[in-house]
Protein backbone atom coordinates (compact mmCIF):
# COMPACT_ATOMS: atom_id res chain seq x y z
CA UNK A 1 2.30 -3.81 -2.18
CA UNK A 2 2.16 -7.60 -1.52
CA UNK A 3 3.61 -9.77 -4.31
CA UNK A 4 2.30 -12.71 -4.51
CA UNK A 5 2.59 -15.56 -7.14
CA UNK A 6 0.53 -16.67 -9.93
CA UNK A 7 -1.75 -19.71 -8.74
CA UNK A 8 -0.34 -21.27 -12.00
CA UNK A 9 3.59 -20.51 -11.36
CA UNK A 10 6.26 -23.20 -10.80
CA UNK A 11 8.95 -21.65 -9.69
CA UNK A 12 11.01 -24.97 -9.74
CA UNK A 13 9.68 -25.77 -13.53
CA UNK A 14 12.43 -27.03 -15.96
CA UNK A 15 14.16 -24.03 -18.14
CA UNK A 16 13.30 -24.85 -21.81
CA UNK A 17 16.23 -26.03 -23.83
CA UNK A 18 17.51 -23.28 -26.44
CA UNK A 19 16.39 -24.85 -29.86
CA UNK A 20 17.53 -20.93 -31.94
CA UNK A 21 20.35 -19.00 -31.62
CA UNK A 22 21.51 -15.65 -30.04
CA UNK A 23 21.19 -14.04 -32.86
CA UNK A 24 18.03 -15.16 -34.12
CA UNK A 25 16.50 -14.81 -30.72
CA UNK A 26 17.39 -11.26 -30.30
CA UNK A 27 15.70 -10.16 -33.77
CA UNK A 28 13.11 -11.87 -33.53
CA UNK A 29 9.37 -10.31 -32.08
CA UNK A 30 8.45 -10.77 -28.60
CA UNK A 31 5.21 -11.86 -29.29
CA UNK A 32 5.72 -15.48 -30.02
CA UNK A 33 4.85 -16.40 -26.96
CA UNK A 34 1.40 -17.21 -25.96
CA UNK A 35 -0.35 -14.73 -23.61
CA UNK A 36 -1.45 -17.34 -21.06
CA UNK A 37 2.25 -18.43 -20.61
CA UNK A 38 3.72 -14.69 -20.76
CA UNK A 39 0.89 -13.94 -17.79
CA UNK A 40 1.83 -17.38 -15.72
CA UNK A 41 5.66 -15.57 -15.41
CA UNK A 42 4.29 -12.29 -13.98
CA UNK A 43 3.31 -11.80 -10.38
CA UNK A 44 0.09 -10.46 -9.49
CA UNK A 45 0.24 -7.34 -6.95
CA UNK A 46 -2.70 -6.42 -4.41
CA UNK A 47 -2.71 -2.88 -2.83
CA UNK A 48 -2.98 -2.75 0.55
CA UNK A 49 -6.11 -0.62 0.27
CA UNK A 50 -8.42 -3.37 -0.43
CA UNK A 51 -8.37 -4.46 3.13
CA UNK A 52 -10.40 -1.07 3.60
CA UNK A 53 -12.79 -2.18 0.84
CA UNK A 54 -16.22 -2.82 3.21
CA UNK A 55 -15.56 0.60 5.07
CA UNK A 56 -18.30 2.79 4.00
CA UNK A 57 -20.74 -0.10 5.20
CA UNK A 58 -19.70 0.57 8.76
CA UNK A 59 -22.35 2.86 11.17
CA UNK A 60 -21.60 5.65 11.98
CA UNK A 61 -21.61 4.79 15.33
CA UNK A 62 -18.95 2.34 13.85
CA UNK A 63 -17.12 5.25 12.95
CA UNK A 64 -17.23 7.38 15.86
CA UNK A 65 -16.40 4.53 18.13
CA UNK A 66 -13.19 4.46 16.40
CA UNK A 67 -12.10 7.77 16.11
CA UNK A 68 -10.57 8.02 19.66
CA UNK A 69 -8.34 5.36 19.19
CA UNK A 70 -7.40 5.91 15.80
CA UNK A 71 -6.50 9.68 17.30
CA UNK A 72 -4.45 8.24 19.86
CA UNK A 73 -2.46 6.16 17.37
CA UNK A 74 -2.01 8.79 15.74
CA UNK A 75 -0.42 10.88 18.39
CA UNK A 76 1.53 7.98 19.66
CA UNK A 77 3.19 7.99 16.23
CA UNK A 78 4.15 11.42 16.05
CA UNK A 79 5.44 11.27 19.53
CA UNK A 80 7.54 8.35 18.61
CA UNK A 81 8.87 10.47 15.70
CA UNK A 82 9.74 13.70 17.44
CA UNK A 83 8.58 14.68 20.97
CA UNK A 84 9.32 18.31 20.66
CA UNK A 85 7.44 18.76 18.06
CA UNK A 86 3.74 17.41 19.07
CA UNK A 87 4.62 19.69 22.18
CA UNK A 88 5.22 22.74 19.85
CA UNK A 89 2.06 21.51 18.48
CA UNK A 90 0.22 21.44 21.65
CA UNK A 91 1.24 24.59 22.87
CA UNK A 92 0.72 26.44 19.32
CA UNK A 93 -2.91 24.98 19.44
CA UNK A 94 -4.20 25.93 22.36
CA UNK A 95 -2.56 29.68 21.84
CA UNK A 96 -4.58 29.79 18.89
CA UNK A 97 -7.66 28.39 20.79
CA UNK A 98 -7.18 31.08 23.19
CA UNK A 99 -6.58 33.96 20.67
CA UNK A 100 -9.74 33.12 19.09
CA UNK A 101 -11.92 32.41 21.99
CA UNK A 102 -10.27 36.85 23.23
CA UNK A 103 -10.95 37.56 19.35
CA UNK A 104 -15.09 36.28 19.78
């Protein structure tokens, strides 16, 4: 997740003096504040998923023209992670292809 500021957020603004005590500040509710200053503290958050919000309005020649590479990044990745493995992979795949083409 990307954290990214409030538009409204200082970070350099001026800490408010204390005008109660400890005491009095730690019984007292947590809703004294207003909500539009309690919401300019927070930080707002956007999931990386909404880059992949116009998607579905792609072709699906769109698609399909992607598909190879996206496969290929794919396998790069794994290979990257463990070698042996993808070649286990590879070799257990086309056993099975041939196992089914005997069992047709």
């Amino acid at each position: 997740m990307t954290d990214t500021l409030h538009p409204h957020h200082t970070p350099d603004a001026p800490a408010t003096p204390r005008t109660r005590s400890r005491l009095s500040q730690r019984f007292t509710k947590r809703r004294d504040k207003p909500a539009d200053q309690a919401r300019d503290v927070l930080p707002q958050y956007k999931v990386s998923a909404e880059r992949h919000d116009g998607a579905l309005a792609d072709s699906p020649l769109t698609m399909a023209r992607r598909l190879p590479r996206l496969a290929a990044d794919a396998i790069r990745l794994a290979w990257a992670a463990d070698p042996g493995a993808v070649r286990w992979m590879a070799a257990l795949q086309l056993a099975s292809a041939a196992l089914t083409a005997v069992g047709l």
